[in-house]
C-alpha atoms as a PDB file:
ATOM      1  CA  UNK A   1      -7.319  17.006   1.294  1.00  0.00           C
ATOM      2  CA  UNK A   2     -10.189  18.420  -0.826  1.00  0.00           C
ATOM      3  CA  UNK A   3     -13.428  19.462   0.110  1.00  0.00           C
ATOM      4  CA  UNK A   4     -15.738  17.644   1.995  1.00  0.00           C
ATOM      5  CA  UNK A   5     -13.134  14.832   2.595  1.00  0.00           C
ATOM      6  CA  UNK A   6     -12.523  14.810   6.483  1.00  0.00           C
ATOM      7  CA  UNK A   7     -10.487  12.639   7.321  1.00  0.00           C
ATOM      8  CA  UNK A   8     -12.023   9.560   9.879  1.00  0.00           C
ATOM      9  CA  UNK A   9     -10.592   9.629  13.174  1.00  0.00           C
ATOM     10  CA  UNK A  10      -9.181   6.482  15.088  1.00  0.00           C
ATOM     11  CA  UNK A  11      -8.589   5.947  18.494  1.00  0.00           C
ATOM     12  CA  UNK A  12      -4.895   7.406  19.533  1.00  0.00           C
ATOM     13  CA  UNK A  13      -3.591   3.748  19.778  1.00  0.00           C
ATOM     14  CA  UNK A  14      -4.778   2.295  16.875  1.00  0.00           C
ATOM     15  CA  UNK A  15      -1.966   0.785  14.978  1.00  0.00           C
ATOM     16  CA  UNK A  16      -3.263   0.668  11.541  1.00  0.00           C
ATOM     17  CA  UNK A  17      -4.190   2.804   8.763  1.00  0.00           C
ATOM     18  CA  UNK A  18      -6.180   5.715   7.533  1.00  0.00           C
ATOM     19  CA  UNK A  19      -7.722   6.386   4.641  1.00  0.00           C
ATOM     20  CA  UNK A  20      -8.869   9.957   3.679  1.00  0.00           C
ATOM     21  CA  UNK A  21      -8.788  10.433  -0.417  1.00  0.00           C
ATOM     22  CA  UNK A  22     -11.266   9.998  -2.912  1.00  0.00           C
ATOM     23  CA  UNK A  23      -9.987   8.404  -5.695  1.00  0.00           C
ATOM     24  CA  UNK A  24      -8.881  11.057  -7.878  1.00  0.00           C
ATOM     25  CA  UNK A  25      -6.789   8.720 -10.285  1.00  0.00           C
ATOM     26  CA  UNK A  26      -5.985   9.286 -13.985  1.00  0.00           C
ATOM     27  CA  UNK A  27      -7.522   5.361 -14.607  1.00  0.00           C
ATOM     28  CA  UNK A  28      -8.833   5.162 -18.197  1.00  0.00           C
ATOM     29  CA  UNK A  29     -11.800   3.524 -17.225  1.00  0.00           C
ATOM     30  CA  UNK A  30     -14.619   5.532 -17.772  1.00  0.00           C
ATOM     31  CA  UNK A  31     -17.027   3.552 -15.354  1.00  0.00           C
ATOM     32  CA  UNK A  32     -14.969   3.708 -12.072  1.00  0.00           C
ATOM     33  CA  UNK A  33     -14.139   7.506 -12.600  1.00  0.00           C
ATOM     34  CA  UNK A  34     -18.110   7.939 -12.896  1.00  0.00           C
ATOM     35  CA  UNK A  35     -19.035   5.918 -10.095  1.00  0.00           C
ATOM     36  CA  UNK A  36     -15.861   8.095  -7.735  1.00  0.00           C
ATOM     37  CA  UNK A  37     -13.736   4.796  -6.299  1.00  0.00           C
ATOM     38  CA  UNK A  38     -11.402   5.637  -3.249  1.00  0.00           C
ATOM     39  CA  UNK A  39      -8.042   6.070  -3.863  1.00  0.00           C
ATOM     40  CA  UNK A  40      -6.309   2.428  -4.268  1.00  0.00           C
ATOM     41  CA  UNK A  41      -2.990   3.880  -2.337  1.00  0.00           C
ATOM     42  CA  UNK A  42      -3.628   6.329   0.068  1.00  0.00           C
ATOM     43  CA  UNK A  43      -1.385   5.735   3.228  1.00  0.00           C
ATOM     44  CA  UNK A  44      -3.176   8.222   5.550  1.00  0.00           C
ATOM     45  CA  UNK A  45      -1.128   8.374   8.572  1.00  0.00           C
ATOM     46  CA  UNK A  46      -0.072   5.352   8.879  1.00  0.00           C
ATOM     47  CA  UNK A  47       3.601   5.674   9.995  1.00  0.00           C
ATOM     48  CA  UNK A  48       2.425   8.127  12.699  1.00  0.00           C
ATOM     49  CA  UNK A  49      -0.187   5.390  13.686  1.00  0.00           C
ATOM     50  CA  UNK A  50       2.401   2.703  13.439  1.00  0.00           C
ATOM     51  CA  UNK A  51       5.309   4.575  15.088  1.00  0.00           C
ATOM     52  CA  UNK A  52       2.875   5.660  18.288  1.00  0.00           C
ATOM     53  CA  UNK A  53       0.634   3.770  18.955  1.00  0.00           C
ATOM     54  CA  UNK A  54      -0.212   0.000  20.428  1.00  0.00           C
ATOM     55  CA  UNK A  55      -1.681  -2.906  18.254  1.00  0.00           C
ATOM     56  CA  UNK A  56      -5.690  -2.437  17.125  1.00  0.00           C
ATOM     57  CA  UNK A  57      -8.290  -3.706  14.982  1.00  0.00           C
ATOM     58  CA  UNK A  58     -10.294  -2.349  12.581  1.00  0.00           C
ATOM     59  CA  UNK A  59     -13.491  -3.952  10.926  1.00  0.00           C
ATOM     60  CA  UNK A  60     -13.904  -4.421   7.171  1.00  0.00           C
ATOM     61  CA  UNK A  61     -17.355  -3.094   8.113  1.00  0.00           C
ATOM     62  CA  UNK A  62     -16.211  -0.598  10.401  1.00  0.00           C
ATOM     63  CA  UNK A  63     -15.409   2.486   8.026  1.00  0.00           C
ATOM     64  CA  UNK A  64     -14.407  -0.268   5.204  1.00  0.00           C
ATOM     65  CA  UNK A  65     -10.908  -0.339   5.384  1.00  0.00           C
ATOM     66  CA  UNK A  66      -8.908  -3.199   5.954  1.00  0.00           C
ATOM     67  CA  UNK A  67      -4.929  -4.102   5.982  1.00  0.00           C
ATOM     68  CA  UNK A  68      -2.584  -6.649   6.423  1.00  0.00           C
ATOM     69  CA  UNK A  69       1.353  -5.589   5.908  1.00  0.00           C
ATOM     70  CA  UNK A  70       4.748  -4.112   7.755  1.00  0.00           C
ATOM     71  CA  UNK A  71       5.648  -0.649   8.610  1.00  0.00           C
ATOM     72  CA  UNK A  72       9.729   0.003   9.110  1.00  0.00           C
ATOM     73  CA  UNK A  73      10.717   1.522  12.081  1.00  0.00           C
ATOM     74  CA  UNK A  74      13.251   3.285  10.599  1.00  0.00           C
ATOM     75  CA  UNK A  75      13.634   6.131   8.045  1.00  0.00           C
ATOM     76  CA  UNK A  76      15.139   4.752   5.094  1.00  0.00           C
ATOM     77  CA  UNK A  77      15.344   5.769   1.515  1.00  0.00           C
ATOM     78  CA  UNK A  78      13.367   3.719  -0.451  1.00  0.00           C
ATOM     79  CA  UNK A  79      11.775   0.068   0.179  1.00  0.00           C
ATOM     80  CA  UNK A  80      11.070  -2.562  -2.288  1.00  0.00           C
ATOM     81  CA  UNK A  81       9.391  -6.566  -2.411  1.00  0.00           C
ATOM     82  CA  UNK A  82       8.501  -9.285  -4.612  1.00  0.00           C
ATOM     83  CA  UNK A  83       4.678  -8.985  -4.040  1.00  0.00           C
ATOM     84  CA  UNK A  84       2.220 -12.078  -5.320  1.00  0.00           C
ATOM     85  CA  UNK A  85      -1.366 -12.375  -6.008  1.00  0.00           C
ATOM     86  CA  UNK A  86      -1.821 -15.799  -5.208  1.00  0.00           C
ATOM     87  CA  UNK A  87      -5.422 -16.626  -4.093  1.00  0.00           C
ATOM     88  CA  UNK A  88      -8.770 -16.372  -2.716  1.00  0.00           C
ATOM     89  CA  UNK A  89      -9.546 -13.293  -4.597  1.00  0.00           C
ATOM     90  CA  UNK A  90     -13.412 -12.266  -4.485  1.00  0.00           C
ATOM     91  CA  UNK A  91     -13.639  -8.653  -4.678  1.00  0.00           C
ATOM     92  CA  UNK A  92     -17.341  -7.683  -4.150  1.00  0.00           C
ATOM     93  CA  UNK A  93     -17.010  -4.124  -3.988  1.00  0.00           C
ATOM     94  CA  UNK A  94     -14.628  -1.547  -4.164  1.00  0.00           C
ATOM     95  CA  UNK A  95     -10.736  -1.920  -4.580  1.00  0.00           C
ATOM     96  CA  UNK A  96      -8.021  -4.967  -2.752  1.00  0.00           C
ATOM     97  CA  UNK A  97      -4.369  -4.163  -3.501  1.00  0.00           C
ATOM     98  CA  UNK A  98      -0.953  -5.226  -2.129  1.00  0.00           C
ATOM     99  CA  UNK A  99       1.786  -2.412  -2.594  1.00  0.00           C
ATOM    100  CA  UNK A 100       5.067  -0.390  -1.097  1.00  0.00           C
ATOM    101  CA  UNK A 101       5.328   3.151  -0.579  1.00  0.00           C
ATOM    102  CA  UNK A 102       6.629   6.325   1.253  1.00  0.00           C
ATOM    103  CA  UNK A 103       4.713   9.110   2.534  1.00  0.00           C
ATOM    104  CA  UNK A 104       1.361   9.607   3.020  1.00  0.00           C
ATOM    105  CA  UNK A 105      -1.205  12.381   3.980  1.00  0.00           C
ATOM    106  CA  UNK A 106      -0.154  14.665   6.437  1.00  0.00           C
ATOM    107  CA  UNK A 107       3.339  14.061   5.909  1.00  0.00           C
ATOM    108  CA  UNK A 108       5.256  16.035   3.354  1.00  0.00           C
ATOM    109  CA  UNK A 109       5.964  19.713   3.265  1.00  0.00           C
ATOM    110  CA  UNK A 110       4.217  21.839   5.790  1.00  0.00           C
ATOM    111  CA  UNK A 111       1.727  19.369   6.419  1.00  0.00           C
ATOM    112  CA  UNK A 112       1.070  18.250   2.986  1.00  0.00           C
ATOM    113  CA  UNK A 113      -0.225  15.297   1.416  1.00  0.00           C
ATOM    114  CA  UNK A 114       2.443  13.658  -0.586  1.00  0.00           C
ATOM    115  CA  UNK A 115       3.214   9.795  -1.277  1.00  0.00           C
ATOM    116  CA  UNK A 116       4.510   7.368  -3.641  1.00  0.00           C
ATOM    117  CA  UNK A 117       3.280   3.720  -4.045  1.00  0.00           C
ATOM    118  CA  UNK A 118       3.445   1.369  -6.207  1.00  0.00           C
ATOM    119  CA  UNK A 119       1.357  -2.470  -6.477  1.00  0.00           C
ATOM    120  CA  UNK A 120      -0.979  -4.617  -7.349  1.00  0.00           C
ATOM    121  CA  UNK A 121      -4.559  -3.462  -7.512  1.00  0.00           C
ATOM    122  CA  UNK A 122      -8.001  -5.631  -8.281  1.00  0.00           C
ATOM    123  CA  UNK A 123     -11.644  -4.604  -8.881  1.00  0.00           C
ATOM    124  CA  UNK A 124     -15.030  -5.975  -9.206  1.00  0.00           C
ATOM    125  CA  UNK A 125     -15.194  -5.256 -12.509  1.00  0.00           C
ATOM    126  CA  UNK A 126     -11.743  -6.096 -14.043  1.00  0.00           C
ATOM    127  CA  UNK A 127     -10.380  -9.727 -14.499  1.00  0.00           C
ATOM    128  CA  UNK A 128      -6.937 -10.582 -13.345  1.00  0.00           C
ATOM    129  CA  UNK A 129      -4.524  -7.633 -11.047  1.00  0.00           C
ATOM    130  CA  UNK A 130      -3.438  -4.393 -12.672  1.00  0.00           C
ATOM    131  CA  UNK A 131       0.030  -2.839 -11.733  1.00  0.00           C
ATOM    132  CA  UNK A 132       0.056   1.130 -11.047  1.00  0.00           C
ATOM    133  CA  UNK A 133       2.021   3.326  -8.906  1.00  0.00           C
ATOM    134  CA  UNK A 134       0.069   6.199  -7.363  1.00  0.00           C
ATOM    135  CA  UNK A 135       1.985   9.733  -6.925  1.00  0.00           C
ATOM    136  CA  UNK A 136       0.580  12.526  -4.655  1.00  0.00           C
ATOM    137  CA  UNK A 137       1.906  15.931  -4.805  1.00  0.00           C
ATOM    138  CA  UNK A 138       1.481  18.706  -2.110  1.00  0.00           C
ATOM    139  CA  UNK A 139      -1.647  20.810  -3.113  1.00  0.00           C
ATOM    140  CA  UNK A 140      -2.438  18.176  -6.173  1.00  0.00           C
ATOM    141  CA  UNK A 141      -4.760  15.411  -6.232  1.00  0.00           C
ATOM    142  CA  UNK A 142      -2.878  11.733  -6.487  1.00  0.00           C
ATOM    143  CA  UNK A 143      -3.072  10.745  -9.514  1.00  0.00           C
ATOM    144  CA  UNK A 144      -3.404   6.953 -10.817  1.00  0.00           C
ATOM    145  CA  UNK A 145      -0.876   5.404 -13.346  1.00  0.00           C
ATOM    146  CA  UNK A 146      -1.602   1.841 -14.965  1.00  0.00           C
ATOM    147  CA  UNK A 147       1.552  -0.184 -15.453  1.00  0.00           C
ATOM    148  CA  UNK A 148       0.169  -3.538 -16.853  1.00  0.00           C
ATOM    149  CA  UNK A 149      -3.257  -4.960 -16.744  1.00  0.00           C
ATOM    150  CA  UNK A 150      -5.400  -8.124 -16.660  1.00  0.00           C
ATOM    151  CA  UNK A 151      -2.022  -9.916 -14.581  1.00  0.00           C
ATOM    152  CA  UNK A 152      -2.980 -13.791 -13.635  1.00  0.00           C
ATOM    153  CA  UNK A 153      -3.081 -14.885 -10.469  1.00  0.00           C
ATOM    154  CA  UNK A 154       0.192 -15.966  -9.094  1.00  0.00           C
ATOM    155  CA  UNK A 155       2.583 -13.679 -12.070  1.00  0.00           C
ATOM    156  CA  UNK A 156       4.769 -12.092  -9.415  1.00  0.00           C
ATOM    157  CA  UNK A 157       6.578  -8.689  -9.646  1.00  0.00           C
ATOM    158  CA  UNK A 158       9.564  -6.709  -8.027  1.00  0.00           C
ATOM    159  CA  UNK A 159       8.399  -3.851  -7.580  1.00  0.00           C
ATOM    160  CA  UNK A 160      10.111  -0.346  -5.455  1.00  0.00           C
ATOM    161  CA  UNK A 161      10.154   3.060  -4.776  1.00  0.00           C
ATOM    162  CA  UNK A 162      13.563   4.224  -4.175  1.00  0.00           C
ATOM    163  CA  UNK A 163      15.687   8.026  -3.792  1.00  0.00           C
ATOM    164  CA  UNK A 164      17.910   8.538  -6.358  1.00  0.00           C
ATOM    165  CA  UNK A 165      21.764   8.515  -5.890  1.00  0.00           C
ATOM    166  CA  UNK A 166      22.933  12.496  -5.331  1.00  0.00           C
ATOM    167  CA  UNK A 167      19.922  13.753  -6.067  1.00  0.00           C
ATOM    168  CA  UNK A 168      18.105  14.312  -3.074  1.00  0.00           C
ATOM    169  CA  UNK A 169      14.135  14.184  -2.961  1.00  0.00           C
ATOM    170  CA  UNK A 170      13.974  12.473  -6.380  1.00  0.00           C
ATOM    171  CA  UNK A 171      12.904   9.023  -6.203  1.00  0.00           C
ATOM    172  CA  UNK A 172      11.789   6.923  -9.415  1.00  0.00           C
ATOM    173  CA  UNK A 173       9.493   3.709  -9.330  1.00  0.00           C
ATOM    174  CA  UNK A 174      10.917   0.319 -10.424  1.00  0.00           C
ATOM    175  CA  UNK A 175       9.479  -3.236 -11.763  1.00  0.00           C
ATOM    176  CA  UNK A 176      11.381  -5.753 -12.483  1.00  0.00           C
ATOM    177  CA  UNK A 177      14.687  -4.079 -12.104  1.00  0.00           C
ATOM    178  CA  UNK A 178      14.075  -1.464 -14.368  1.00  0.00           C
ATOM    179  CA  UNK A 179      12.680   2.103 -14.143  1.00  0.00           C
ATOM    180  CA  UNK A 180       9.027   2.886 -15.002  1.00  0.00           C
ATOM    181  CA  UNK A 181       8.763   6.201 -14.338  1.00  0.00           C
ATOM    182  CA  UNK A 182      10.490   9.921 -15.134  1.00  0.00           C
ATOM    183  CA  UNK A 183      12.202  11.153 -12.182  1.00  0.00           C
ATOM    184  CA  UNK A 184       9.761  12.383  -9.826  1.00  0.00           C
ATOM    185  CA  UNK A 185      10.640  15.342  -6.860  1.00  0.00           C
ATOM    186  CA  UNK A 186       8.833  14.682  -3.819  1.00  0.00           C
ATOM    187  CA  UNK A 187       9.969  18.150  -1.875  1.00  0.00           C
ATOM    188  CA  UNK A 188      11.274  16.994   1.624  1.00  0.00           C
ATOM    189  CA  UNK A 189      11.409  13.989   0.979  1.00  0.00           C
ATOM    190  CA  UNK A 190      14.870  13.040   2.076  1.00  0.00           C
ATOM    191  CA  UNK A 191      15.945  11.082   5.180  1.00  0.00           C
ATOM    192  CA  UNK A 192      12.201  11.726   6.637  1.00  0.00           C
ATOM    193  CA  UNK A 193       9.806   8.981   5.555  1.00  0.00           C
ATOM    194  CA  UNK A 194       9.326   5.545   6.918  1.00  0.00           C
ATOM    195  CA  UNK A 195       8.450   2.853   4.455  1.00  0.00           C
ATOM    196  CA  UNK A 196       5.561   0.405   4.477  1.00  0.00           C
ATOM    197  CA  UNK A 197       4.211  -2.809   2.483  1.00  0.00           C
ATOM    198  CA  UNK A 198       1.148  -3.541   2.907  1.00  0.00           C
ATOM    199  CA  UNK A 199      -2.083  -5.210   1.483  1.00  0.00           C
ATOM    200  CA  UNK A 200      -5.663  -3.578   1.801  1.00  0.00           C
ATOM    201  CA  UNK A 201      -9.224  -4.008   1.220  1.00  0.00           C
ATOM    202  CA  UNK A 202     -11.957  -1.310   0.703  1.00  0.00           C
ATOM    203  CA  UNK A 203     -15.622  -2.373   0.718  1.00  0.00           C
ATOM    204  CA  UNK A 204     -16.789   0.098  -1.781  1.00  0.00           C
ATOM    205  CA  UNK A 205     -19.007   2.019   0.860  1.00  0.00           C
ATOM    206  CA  UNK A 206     -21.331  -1.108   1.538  1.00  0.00           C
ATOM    207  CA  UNK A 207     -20.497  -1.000   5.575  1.00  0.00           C
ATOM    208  CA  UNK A 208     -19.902  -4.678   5.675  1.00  0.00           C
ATOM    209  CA  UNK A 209     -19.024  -6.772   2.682  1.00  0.00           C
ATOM    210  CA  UNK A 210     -15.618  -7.955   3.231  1.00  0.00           C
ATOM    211  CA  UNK A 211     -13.162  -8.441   0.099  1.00  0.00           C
ATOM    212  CA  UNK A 212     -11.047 -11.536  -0.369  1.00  0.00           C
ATOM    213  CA  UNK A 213      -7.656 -11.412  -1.506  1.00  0.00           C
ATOM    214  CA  UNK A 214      -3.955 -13.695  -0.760  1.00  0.00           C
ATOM    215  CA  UNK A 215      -0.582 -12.047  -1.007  1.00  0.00           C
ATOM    216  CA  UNK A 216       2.903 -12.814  -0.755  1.00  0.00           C
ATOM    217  CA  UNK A 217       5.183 -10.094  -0.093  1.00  0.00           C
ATOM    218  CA  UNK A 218       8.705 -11.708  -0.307  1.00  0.00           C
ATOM    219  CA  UNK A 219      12.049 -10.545   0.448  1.00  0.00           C
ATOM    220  CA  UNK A 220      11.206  -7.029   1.484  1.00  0.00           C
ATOM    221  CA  UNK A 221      13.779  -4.549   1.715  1.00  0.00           C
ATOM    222  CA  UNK A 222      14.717  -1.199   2.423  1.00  0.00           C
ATOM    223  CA  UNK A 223      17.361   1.148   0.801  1.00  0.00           C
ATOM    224  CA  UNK A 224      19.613   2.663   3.742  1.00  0.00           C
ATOM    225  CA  UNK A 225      21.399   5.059   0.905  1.00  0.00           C
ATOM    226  CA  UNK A 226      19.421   7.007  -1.829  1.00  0.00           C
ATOM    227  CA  UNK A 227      20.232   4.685  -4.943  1.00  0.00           C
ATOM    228  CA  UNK A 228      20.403   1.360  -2.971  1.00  0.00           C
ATOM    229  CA  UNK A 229      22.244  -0.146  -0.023  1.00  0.00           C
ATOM    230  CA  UNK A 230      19.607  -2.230   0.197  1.00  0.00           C
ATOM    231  CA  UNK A 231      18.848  -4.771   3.444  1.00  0.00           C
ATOM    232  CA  UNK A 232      16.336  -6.577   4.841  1.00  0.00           C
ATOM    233  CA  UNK A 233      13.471  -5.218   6.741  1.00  0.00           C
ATOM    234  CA  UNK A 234      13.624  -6.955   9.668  1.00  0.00           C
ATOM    235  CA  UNK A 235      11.666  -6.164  12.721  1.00  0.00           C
ATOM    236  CA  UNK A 236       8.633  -2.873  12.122  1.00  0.00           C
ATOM    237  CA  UNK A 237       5.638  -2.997  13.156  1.00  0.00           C
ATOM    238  CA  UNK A 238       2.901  -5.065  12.190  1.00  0.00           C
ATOM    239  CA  UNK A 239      -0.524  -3.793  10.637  1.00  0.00           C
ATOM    240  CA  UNK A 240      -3.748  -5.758  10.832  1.00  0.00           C
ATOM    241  CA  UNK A 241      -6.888  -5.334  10.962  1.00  0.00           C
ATOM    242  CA  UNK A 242      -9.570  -7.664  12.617  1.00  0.00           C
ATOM    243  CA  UNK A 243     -10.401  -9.581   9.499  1.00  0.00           C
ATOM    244  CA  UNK A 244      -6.913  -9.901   8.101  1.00  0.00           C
ATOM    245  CA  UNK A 245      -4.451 -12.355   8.750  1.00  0.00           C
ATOM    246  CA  UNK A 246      -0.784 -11.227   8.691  1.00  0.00           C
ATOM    247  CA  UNK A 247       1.758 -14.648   8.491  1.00  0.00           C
ATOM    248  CA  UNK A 248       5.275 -13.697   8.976  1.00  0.00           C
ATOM    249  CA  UNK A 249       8.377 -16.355   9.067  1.00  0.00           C
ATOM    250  CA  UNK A 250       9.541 -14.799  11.837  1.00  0.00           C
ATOM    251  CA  UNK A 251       9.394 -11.623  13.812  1.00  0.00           C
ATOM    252  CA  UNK A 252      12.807 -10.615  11.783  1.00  0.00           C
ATOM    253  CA  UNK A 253      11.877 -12.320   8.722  1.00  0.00           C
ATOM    254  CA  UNK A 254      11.657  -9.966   5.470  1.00  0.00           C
ATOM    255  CA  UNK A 255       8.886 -11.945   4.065  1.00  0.00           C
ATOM    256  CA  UNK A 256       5.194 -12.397   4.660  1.00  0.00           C
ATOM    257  CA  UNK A 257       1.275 -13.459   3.764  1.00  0.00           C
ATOM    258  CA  UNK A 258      -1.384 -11.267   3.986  1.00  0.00           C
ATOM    259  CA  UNK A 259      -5.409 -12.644   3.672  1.00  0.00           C
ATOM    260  CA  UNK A 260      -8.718 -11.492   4.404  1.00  0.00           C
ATOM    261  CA  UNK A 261     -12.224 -13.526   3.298  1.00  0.00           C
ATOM    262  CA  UNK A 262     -13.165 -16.814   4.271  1.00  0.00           C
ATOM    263  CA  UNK A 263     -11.377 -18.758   1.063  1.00  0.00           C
ATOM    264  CA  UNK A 264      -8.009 -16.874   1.482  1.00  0.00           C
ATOM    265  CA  UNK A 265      -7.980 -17.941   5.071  1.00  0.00           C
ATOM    266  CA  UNK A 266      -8.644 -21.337   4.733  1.00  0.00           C
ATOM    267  CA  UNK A 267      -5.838 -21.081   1.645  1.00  0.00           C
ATOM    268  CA  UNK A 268      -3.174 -19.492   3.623  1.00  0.00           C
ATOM    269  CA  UNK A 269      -1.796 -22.690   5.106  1.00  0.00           C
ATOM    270  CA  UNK A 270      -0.962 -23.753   1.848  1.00  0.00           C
ATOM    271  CA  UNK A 271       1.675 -21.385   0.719  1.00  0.00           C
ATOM    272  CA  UNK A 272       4.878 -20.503   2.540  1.00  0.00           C
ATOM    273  CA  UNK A 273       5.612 -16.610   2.788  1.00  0.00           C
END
């Protein structure tokens, strides 16, 4: 973490996440680097918070953060999902985004920050859904990497982190089946991190104004062998906050919706996760 960025504390059983990071993002958009967005991926103790403690809300007004998504309950070695934007989008303020990832804050080498995600993200001042993956490195700042911009609403994409096979701690990120980034070491990495998929909302600091957004994460999976071996993720724990809905087929189901707003709620009986 970097100065003046302490961390906000939740109670000891709140099952959700934490957000710490500013954004500090390589985004070549001059006028959110000026005005200092939060980071779009920043899991923040999550799995911890997941793996511990009992189910709790938090606010979109409440600190600003909001989720809706699945954490494994199991190490594994990579996770991946067919994530949609699909509707009820109305971000006011701030960043929505639907990704998967590994790591988080806290939770690489001697404490470090380190994570890799990769998703959807929207803003207030862009049309359409970008794709990025966001990399953090232990005593680095994450930094921010555009994939494909101005995306309409319902264009779906496979997206995944995943280990590479016999070469422990390097882990590339993947859309569409095919590799979009340089082999990337994440130092202790291996066999320690449980995955997550997830949507979330930030209010952009306004203590209140709740972001709308509708997605489908479908067919989420987890690699149980560095280079594939892929399953199902069935079972984890859910993550929700108190003005998200989280729809899952069933309790073992690898799919699910996640919504937050007043449109994507009345929407969400419309699609099928």
């Amino acid at each position: 973490m970097g100065p003046g960025r302490a961390p906000r504390r939740f109670p000891s059983d709140c099952k959700t996440l934490e957000r710490v990071n500013a954004f500090e993002g390589w985004r070549p958009i001059p006028h959110l680097m000026r005005h200092g967005s939060r980071s779009v991926l920043a899991l923040a103790a999550v799995i911890l918070a997941a793996l511990t403690g009992a189910s709790g809300v938090l606010a979109c007004g409440t600190g600003g953060y909001s989720y809706a998504g699945v954490a494994s309950s199991s190490h594994a070695y990579g996770i991946g999902a067919t994530v949609t934007p699909l509707a009820g989008f109305n971000v006011l303020s701030g960043h929505v985004a639907g990704w998967v990832g590994v790591g988080g804050p806290g939770l690489g080498v001697n404490g470090s920050d380190e994570w890799l995600q990769v998703g959807f993200s929207g803003f207030p001042e862009l049309a359409g859904n970008d794709l990025y993956f966001e990399l953090a490195l232990p005593g680095k700042q994450p930094t921010y990497h555009q994939l494909a911009t101005n995306l309409p609403m319902g264009k779906a994409a496979r997206i995944a982190v995943l280990e590479m096979h016999k070469r422990p701690n390097m882990w590339r990120v993947w859309l569409n089946g095919n590799a979009v980034s340089q082999p990337i070491y994440l130092p202790g990495s291996h066999g320690r991190w449980s995955p997550i998929a997830t949507a979330e909302s930030w209010d952009g600091g306004t203590a209140g104004a709740c972001n709308g957004f509708l997605y489908r994460f479908h067919r989420v999976s987890i690699a149980s062998v560095p280079g594939g071996g892929w399953h199902q993720l069935a079972g984890g724990y859910p993550i929700s906050s108190s003005s998200t809905r989280l729809a899952r087929r069933s309790s073992k189901g690898g799919s699910f919706l996640a919504a937050e707003g007043d449109l994507a709620l009345r929407t969400l009986a419309s699609f099928n996760p």
